[in-house]
Protein backbone atom coordinates (compact mmCIF):
# COMPACT_ATOMS: atom_id res chain seq x y z
CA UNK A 1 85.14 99.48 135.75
CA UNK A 2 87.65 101.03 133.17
CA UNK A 3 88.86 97.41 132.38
CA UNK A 4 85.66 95.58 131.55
CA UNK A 5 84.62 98.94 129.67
CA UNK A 6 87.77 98.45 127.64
CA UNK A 7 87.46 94.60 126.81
CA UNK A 8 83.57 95.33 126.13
CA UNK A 9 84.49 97.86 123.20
CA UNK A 10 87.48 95.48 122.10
CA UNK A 11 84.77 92.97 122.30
CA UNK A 12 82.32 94.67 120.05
CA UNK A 13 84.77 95.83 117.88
CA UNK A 14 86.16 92.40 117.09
CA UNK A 15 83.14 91.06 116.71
CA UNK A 16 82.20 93.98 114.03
CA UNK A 17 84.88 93.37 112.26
CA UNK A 18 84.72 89.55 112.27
CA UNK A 19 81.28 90.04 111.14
CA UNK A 20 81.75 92.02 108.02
CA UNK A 21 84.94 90.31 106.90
CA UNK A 22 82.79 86.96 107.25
CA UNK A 23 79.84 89.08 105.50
CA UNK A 24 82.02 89.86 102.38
CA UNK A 25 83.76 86.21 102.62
CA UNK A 26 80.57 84.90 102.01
CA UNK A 27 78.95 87.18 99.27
CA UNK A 28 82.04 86.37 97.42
CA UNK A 29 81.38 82.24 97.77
CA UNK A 30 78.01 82.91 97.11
CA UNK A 31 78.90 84.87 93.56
CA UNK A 32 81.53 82.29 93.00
CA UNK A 33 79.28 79.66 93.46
CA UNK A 34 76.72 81.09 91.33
CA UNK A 35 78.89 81.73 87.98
CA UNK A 36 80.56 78.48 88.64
CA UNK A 37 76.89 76.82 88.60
CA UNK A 38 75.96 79.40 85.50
CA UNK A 39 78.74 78.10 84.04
CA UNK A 40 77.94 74.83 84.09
CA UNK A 41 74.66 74.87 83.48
CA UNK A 42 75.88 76.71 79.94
CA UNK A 43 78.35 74.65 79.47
CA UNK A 44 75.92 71.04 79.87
CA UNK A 45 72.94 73.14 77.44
CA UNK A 46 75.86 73.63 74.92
CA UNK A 47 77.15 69.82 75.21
CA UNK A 48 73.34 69.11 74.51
CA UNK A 49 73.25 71.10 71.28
CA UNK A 50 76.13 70.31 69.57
CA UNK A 51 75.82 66.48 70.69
CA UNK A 52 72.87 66.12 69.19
CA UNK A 53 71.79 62.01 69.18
CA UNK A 54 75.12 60.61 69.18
CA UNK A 55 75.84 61.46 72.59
CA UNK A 56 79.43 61.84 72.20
CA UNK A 57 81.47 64.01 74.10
CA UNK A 58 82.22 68.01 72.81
CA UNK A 59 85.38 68.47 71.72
CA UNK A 60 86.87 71.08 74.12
CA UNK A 61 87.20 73.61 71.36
CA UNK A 62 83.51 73.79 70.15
CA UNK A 63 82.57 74.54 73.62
CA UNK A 64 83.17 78.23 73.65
């Protein structure tokens, strides 16, 4: 009885903390993700402007 009541409360508590460390693993991809994708998304509406109709590249120092 005292043995499976043991491995049931390591068992919840592992799987409490597996859950929030995977909880905050993913918020952090998911913000990562999002300013990467922000970031591009700036980054190609920039190109766009300062390209204008000749559709050359930006020079890596007009980007910012």
């Amino acid at each position: 009885m005292s043995c499976s009541l043991l491995s049931d409360c390591q068992y919840l508590l592992l799987s409490h903390v597996r859950d929030s460390c995977f909880n905050k693993y993913w918020k952090g991809r998911k913000q990562l993700v999002w300013a990467h994708n922000l970031q591009g998304i700036r980054r190609i509406r920039q190109g766009n402007e300062s390209r204008g109709d000749h559709g050359r590249p930006v020079p890596p120092a007009s980007r910012f």
